[in-house]
C-alpha atoms as a PDB file:
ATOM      1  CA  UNK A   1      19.637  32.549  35.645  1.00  0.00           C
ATOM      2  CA  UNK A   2      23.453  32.644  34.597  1.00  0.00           C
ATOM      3  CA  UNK A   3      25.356  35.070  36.311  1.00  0.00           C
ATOM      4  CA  UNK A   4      28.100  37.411  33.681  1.00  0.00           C
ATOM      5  CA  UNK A   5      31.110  38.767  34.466  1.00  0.00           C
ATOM      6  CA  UNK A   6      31.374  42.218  34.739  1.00  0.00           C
ATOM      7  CA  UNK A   7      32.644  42.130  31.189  1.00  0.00           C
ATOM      8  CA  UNK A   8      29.761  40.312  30.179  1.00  0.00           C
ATOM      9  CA  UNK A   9      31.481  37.318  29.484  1.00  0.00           C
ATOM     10  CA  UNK A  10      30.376  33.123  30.742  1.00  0.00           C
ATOM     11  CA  UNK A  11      32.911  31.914  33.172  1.00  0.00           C
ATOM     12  CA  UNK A  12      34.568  28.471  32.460  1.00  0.00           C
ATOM     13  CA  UNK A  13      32.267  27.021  34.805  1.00  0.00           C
ATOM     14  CA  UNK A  14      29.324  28.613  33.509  1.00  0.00           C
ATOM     15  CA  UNK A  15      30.129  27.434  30.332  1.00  0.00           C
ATOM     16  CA  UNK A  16      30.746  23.741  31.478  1.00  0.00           C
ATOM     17  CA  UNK A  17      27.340  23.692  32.913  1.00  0.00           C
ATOM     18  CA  UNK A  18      26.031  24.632  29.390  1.00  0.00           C
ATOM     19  CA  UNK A  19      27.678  21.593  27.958  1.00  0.00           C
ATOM     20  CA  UNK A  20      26.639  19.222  30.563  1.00  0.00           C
ATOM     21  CA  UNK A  21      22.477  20.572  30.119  1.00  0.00           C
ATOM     22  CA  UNK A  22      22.720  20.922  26.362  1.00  0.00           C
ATOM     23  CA  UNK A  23      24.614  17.103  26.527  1.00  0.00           C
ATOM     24  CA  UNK A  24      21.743  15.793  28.879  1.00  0.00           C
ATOM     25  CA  UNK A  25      18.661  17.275  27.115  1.00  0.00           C
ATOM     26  CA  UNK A  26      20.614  15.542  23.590  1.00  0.00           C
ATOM     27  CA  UNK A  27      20.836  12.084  25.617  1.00  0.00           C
ATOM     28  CA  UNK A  28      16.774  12.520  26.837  1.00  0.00           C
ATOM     29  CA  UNK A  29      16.016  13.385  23.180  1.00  0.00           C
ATOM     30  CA  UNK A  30      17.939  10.290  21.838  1.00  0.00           C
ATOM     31  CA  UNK A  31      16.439   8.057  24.717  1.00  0.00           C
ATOM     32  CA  UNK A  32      12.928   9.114  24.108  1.00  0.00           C
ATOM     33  CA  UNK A  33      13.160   8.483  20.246  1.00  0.00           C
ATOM     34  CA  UNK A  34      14.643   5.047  21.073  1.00  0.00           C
ATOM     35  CA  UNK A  35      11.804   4.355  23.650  1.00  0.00           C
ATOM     36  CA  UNK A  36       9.516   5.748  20.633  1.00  0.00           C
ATOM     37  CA  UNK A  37       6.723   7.707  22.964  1.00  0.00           C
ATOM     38  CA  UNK A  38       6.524   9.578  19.854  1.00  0.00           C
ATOM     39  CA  UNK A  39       4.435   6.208  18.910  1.00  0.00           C
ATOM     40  CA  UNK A  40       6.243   6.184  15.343  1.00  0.00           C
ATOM     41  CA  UNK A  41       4.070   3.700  13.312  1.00  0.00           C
ATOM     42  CA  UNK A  42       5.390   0.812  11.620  1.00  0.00           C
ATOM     43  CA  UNK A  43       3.529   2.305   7.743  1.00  0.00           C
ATOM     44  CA  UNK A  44       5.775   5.361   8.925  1.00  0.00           C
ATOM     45  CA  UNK A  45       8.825   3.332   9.531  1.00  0.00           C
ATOM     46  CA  UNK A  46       7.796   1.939   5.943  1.00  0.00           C
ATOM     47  CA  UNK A  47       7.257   4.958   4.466  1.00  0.00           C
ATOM     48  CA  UNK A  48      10.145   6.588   5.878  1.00  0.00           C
ATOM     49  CA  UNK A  49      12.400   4.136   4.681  1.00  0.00           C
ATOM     50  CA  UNK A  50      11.045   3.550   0.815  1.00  0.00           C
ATOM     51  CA  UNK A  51      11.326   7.997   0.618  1.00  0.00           C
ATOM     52  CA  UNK A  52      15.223   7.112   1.800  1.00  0.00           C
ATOM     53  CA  UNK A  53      15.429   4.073  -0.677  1.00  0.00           C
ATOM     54  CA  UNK A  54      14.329   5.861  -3.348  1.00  0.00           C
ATOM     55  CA  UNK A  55      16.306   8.866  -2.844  1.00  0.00           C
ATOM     56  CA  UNK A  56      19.556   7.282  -2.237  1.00  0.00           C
ATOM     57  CA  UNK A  57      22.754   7.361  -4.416  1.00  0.00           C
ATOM     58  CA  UNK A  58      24.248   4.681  -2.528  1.00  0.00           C
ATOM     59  CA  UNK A  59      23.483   1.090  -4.113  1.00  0.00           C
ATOM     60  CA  UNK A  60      20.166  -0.306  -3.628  1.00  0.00           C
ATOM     61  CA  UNK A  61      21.419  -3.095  -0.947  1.00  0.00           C
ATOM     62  CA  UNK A  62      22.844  -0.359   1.337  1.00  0.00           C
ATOM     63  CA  UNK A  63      19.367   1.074   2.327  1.00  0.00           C
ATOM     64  CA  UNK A  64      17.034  -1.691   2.881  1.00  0.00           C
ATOM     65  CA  UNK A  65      13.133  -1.326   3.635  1.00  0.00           C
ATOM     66  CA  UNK A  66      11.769  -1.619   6.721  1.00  0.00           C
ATOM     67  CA  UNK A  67       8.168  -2.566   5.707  1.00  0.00           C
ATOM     68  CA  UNK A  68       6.038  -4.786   7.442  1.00  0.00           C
ATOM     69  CA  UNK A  69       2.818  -7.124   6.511  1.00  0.00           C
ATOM     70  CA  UNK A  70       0.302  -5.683   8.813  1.00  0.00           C
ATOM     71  CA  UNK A  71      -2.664  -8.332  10.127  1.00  0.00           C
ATOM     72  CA  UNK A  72      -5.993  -7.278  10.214  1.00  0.00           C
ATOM     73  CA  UNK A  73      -9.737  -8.725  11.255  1.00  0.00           C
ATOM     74  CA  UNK A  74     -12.860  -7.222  10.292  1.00  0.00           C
ATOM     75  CA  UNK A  75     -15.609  -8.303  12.781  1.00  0.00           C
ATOM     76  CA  UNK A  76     -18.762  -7.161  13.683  1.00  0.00           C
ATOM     77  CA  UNK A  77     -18.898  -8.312  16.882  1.00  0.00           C
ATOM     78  CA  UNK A  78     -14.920  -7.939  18.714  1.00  0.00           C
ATOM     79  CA  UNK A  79     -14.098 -11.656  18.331  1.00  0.00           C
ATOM     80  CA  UNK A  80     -11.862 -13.322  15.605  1.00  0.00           C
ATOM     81  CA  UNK A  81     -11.840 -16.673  14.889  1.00  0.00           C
ATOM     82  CA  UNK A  82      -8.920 -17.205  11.894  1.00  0.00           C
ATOM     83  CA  UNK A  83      -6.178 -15.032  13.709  1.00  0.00           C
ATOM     84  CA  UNK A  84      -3.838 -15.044  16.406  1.00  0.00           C
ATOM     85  CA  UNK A  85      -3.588 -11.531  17.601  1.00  0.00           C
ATOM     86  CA  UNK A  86      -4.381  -9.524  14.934  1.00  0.00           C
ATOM     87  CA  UNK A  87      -5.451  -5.772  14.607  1.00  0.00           C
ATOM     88  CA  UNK A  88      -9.830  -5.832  15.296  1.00  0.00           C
ATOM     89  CA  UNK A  89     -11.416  -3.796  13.207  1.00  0.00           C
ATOM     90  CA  UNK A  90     -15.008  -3.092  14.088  1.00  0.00           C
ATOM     91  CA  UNK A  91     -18.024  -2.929  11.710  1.00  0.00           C
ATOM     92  CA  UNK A  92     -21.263  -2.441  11.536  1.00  0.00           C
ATOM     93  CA  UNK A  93     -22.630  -2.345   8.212  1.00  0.00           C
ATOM     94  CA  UNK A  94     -21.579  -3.499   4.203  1.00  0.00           C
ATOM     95  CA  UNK A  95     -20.524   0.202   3.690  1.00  0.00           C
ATOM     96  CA  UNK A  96     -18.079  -0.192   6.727  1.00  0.00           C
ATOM     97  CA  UNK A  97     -16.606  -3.406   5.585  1.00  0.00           C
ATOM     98  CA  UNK A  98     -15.773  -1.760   2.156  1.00  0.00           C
ATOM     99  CA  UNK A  99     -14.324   1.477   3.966  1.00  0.00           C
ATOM    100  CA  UNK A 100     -12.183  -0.985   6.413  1.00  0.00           C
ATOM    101  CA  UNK A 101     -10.656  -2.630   2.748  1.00  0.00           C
ATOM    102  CA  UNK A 102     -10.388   0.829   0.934  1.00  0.00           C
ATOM    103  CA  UNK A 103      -8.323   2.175   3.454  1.00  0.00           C
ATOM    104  CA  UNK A 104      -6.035  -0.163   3.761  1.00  0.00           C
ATOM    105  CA  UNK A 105      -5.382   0.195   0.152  1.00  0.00           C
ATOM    106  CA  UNK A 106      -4.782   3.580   0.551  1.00  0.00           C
ATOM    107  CA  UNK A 107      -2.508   3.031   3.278  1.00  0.00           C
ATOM    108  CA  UNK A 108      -0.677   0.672   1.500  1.00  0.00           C
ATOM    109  CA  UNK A 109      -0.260   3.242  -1.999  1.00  0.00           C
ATOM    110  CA  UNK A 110       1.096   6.084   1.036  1.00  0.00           C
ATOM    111  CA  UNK A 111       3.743   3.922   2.553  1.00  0.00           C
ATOM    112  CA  UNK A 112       5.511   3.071  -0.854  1.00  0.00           C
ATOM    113  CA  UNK A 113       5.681   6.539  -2.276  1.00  0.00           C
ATOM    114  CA  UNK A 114       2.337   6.993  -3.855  1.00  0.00           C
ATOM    115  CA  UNK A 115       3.843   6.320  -7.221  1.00  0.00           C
ATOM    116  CA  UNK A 116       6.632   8.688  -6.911  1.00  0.00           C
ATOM    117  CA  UNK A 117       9.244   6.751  -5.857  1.00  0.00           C
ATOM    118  CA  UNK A 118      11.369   4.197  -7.910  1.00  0.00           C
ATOM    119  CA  UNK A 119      12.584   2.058  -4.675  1.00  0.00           C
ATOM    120  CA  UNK A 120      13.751  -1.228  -7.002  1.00  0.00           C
ATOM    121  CA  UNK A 121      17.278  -1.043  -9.219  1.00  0.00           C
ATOM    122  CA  UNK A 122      16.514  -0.627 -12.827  1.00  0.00           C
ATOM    123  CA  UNK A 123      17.194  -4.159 -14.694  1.00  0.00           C
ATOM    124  CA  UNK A 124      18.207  -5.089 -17.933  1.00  0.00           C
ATOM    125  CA  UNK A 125      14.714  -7.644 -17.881  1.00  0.00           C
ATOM    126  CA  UNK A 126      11.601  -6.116 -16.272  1.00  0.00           C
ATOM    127  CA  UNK A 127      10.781  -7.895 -12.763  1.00  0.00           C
ATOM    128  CA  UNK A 128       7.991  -7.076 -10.941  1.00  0.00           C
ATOM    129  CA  UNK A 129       8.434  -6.703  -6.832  1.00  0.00           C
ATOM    130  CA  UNK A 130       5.379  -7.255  -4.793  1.00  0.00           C
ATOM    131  CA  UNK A 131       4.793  -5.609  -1.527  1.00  0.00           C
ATOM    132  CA  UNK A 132       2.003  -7.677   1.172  1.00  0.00           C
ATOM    133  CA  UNK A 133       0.957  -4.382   3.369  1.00  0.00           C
ATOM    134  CA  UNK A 134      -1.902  -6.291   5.029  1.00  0.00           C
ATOM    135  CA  UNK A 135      -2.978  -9.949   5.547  1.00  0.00           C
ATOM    136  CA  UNK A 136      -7.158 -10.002   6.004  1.00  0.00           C
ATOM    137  CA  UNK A 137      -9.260 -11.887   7.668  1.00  0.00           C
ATOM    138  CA  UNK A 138     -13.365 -11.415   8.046  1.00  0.00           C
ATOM    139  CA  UNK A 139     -14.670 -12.522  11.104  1.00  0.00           C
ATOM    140  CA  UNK A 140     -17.967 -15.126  11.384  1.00  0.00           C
ATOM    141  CA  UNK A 141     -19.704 -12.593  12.744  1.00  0.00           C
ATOM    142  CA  UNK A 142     -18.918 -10.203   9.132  1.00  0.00           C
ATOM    143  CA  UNK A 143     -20.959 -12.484   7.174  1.00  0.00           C
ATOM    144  CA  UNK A 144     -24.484 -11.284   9.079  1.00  0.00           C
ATOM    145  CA  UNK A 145     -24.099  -8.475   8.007  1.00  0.00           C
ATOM    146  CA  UNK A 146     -22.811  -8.669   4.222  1.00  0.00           C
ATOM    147  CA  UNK A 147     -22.938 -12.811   3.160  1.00  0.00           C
ATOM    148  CA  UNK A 148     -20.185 -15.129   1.938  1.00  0.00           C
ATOM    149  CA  UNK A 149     -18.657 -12.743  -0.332  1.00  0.00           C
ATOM    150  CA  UNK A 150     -17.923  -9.188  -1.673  1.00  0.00           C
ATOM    151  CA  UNK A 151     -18.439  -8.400  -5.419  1.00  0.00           C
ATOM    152  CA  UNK A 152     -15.987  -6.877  -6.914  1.00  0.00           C
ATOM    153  CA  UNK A 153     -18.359  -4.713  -8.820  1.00  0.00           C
ATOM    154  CA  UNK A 154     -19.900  -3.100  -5.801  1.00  0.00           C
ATOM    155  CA  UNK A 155     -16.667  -2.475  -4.228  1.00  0.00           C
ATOM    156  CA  UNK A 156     -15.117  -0.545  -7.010  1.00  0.00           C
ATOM    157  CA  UNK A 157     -18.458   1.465  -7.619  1.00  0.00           C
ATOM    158  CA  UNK A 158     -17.786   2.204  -3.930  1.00  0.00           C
ATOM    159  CA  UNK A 159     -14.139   3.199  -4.284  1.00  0.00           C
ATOM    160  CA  UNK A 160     -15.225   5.487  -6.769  1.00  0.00           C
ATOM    161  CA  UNK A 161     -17.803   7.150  -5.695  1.00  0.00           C
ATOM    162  CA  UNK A 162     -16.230   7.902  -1.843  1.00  0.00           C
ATOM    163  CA  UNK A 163     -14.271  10.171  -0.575  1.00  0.00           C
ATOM    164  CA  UNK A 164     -10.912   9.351   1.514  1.00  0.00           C
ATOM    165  CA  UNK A 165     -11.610  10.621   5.210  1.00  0.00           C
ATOM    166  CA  UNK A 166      -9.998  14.058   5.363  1.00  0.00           C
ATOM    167  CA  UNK A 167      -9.499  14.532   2.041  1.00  0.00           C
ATOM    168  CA  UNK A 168     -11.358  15.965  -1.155  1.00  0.00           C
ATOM    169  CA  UNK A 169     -10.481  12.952  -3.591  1.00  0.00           C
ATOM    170  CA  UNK A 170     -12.330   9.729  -4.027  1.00  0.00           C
ATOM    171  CA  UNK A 171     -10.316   6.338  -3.431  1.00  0.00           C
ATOM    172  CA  UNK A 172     -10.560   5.532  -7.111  1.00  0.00           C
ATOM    173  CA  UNK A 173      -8.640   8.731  -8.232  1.00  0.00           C
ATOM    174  CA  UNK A 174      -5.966   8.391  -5.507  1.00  0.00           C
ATOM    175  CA  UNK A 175      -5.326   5.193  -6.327  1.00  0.00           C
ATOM    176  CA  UNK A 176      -6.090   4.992  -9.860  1.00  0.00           C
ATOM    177  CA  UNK A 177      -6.733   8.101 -11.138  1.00  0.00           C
ATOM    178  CA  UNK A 178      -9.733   7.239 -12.709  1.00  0.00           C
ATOM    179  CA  UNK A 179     -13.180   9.207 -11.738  1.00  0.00           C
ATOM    180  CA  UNK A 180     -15.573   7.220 -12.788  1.00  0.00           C
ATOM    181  CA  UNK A 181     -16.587   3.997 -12.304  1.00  0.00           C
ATOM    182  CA  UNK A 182     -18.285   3.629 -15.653  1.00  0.00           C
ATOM    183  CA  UNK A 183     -14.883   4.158 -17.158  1.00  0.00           C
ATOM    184  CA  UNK A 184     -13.262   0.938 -15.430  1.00  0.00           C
ATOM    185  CA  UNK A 185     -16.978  -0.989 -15.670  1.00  0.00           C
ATOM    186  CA  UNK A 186     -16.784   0.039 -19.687  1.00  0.00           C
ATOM    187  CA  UNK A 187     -13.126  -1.579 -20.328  1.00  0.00           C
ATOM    188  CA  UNK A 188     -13.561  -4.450 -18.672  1.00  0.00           C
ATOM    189  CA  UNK A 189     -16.669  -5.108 -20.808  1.00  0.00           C
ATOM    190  CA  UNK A 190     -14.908  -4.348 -23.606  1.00  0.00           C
ATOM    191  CA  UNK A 191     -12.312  -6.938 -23.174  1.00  0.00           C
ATOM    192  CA  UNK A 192     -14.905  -9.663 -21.971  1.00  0.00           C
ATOM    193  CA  UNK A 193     -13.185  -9.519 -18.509  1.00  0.00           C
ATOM    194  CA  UNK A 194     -15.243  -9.865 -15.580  1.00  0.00           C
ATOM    195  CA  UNK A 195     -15.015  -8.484 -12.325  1.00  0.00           C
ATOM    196  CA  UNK A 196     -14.881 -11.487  -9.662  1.00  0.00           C
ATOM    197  CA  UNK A 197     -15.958 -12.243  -5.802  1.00  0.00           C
ATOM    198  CA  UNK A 198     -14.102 -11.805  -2.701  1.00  0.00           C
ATOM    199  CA  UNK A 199     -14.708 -15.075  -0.886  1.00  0.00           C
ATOM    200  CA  UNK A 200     -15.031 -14.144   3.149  1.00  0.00           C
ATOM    201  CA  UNK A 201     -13.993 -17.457   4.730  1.00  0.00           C
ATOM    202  CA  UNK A 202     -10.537 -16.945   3.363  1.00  0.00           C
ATOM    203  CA  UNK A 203      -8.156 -14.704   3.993  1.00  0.00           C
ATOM    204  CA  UNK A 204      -7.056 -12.183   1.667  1.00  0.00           C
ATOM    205  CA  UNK A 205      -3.957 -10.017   0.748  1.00  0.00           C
ATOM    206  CA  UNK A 206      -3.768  -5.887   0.074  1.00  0.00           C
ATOM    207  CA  UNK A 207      -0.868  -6.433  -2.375  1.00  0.00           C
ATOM    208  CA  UNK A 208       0.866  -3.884  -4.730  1.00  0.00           C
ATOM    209  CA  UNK A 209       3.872  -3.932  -6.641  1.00  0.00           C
ATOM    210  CA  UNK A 210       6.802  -1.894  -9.026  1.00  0.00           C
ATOM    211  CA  UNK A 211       8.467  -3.226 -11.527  1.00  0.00           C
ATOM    212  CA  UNK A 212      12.129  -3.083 -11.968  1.00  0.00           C
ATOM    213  CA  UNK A 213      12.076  -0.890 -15.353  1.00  0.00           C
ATOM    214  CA  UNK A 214      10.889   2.274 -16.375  1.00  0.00           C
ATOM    215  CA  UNK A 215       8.813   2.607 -19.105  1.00  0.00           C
ATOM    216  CA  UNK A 216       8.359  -1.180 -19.033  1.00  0.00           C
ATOM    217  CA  UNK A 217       7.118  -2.250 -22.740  1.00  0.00           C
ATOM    218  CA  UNK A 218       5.612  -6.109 -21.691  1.00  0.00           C
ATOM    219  CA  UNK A 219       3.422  -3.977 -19.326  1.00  0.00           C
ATOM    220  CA  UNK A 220       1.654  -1.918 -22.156  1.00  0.00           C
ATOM    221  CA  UNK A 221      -0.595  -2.606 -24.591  1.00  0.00           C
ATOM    222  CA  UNK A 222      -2.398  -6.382 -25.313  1.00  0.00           C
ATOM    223  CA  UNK A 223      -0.835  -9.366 -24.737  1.00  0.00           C
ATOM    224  CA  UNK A 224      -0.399 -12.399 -21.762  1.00  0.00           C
ATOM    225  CA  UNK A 225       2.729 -12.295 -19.566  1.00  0.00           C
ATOM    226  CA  UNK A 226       3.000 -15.082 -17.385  1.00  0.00           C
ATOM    227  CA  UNK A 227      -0.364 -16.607 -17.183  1.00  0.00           C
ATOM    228  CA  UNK A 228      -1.537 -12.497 -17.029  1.00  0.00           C
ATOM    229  CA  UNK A 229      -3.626 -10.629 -19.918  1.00  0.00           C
ATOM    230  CA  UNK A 230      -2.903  -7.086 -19.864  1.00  0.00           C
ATOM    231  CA  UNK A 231      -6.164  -4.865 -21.426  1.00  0.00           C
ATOM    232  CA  UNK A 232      -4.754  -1.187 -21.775  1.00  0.00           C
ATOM    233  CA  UNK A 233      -6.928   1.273 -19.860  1.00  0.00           C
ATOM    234  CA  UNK A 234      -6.262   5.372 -19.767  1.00  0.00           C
ATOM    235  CA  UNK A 235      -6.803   6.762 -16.323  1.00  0.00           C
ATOM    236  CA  UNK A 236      -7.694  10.495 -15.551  1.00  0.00           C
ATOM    237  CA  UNK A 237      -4.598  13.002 -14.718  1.00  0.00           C
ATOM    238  CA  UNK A 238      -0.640  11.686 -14.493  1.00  0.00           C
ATOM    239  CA  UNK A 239      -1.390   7.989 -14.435  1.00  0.00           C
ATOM    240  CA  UNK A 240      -1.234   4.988 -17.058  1.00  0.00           C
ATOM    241  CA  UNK A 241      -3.087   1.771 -16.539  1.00  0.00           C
ATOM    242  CA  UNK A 242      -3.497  -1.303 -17.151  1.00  0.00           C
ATOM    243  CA  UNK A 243      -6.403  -3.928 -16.681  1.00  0.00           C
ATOM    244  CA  UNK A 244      -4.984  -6.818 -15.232  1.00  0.00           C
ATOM    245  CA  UNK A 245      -6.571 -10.510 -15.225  1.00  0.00           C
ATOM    246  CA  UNK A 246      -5.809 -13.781 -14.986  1.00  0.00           C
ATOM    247  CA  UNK A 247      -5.983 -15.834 -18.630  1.00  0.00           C
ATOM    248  CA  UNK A 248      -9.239 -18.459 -18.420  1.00  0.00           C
ATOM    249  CA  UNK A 249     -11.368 -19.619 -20.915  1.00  0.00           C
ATOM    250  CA  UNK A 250     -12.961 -16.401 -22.664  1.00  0.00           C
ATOM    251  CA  UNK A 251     -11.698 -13.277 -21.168  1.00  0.00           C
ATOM    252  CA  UNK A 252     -10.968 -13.729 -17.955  1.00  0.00           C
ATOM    253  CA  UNK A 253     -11.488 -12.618 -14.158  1.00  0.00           C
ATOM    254  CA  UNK A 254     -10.233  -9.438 -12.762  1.00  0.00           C
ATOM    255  CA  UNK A 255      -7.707  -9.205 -10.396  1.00  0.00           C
ATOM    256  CA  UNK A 256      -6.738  -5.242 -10.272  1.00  0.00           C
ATOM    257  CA  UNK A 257      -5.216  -2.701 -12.131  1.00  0.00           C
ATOM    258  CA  UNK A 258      -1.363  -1.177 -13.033  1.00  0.00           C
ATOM    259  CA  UNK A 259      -0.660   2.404 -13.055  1.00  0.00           C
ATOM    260  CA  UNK A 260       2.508   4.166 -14.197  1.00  0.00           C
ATOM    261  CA  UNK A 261       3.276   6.234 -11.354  1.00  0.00           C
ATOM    262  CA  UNK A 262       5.149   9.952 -12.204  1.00  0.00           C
ATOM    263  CA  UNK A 263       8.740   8.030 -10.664  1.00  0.00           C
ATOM    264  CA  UNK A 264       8.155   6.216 -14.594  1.00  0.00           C
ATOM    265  CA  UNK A 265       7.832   2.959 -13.137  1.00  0.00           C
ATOM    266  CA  UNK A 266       4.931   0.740 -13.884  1.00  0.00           C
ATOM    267  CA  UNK A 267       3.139   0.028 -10.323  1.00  0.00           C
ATOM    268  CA  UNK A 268       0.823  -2.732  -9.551  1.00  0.00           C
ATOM    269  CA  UNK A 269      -2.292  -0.349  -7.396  1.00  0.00           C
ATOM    270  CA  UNK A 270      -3.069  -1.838  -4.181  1.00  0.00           C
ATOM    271  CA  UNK A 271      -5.700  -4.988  -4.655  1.00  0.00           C
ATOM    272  CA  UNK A 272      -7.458  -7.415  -3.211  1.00  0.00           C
ATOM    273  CA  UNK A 273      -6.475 -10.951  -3.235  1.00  0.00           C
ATOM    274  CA  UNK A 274      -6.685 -13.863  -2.149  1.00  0.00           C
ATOM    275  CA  UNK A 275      -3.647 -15.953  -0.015  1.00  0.00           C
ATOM    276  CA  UNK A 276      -1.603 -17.935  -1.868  1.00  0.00           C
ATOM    277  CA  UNK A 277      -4.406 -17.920  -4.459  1.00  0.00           C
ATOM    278  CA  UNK A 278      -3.654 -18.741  -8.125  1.00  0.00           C
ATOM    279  CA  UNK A 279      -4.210 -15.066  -8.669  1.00  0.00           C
ATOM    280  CA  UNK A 280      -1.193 -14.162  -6.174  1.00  0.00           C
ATOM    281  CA  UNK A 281       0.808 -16.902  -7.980  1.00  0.00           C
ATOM    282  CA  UNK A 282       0.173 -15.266 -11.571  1.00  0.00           C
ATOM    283  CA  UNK A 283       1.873 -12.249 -10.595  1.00  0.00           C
ATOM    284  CA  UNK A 284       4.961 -14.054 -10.500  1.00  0.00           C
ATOM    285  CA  UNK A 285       6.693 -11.194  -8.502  1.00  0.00           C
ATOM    286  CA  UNK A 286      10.634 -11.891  -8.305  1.00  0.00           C
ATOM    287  CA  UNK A 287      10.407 -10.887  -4.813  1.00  0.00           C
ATOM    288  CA  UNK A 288       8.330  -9.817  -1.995  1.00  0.00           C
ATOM    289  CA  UNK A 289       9.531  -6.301  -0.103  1.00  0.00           C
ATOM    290  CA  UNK A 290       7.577  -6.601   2.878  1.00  0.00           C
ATOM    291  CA  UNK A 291       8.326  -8.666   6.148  1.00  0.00           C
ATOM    292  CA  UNK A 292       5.726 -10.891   7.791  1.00  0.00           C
END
């Protein structure tokens, strides 16, 4: 208890003692945010620094993102042959294999600003920046359980159709903004595009993307960019998109979608594929954000 003067006043030493206990409780603070027992994640180091990116007026070089490729391995049973150290993720059944992948994706659209954020400098020629938030690989043991591959079909009925955990939006609308999966299945058909396979004994990227320009006139309507045909596709709500697939033969096989997120930038939604693929190659992003 501190002891007044009978005027009410803190003494000099009284006061001193303040300074030193308000000084040590500051250094604890600082010491214990540097030690992070808070357990800050690295998607909320990411996301922290995209919100300050985006929101800067200083020049885009001054605030840099701290983003990170995150390494994953979906097993059923604990082991992992293709990795070195990765993140386990157990499963037990097809429908947990697709969860495992559709929240990833929806980590990935959190940590760079959900669409919100314009995090790139505006250019005088459109670029698009990719962003690897996870590197995937499916253990032996996955393919008891749900074969050699994943088709893309099933997966994006299932993103559709449930529900992110915690929240009362399916994965397709928070990443899309499309409803219905008869909506994406319907365009695609239209355009003679079909949807393709995820092949389990190879790794596989979560990759999105922004490009550099708002309201970025290669991205809409029908045409090829860069080995790319874009088939235009209205969403449900705020969002814009895009079919995108790579050129080949008649049609063409899908690879995932663009959205034009309420910053005004054209966004590349979170999708599946495969490493160092021709697919990844097609994008030809300028750069990638994220570190490995």
């Amino acid at each position: 208890m501190i002891i007044k003067n009978k005027n009410g006043e803190l003494t000099t030493q009284q006061i001193v003692m303040l300074i030193i206990l308000i000084t040590s409780f500051a250094v604890i603070l600082f010491l214990l945010f540097r030690l992070n027992l808070g357990k800050t994640t690295d998607r909320e180091l990411c996301y922290n620094s995209v919100v300050m990116k985006g929101n800067s007026a200083l020049p885009g070089d001054t605030i840099p993102l701290n983003c990170r490729t995150s390494y994953l391995c979906i097993t059923k049973d604990g082991s992992c042959e293709k990795m070195t150290k990765p993140e386990i993720k157990k499963v037990e059944n097809e429908n947990d294999v697709y969860e495992a992948l559709a929240d990833e994706m929806a980590d990935c659209w959190w940590m760079f600003g959900e669409g919100k954020v314009n995090y790139v400098e505006k250019e005088l020629l459109s670029s698009l920046y990719c962003s690897i938030c996870s590197q995937i690989a499916f253990d032996d043991s996955v393919q008891e359980i749900i074969g050699k591959e994943i088709d893309e079909k099933d997966f994006y009925n299932y993103l559709a159709d449930e529900k992110i955990s915690g929240k009362d939006i399916s994965y397709s609308e928070y990443l899309l903004g499309i409803r219905e999966f008869k909506d994406i299945e319907e365009s695609l058909s239209k355009k003679n595009i079909n949807f393709g396979k995820i092949n389990l004994d190879n790794q596989q990227y979560i990759v999105m993307g922004i490009t550099s320009e708002i309201s970025t006139l290669k991205w809409i309507g029908v045409g090829t960019v860069g080995g790319l045909i874009l088939a235009p596709f209205l969403g449900v709500g705020t969002v814009v998109g895009a079919i995108i697939v790579v050129a080949g033969g008649v049609g063409g096989n899908f690879v995932g979608m663009t959205v034009e997120g309420l910053s005004g930038n054209d966004y590349l939604s979170p999708s599946i594929i495969e490493v160092n693929s021709d697919e990844f190659k097609s994008l030809d992003c300028k750069s990638v954000t994220t570190l490995a």
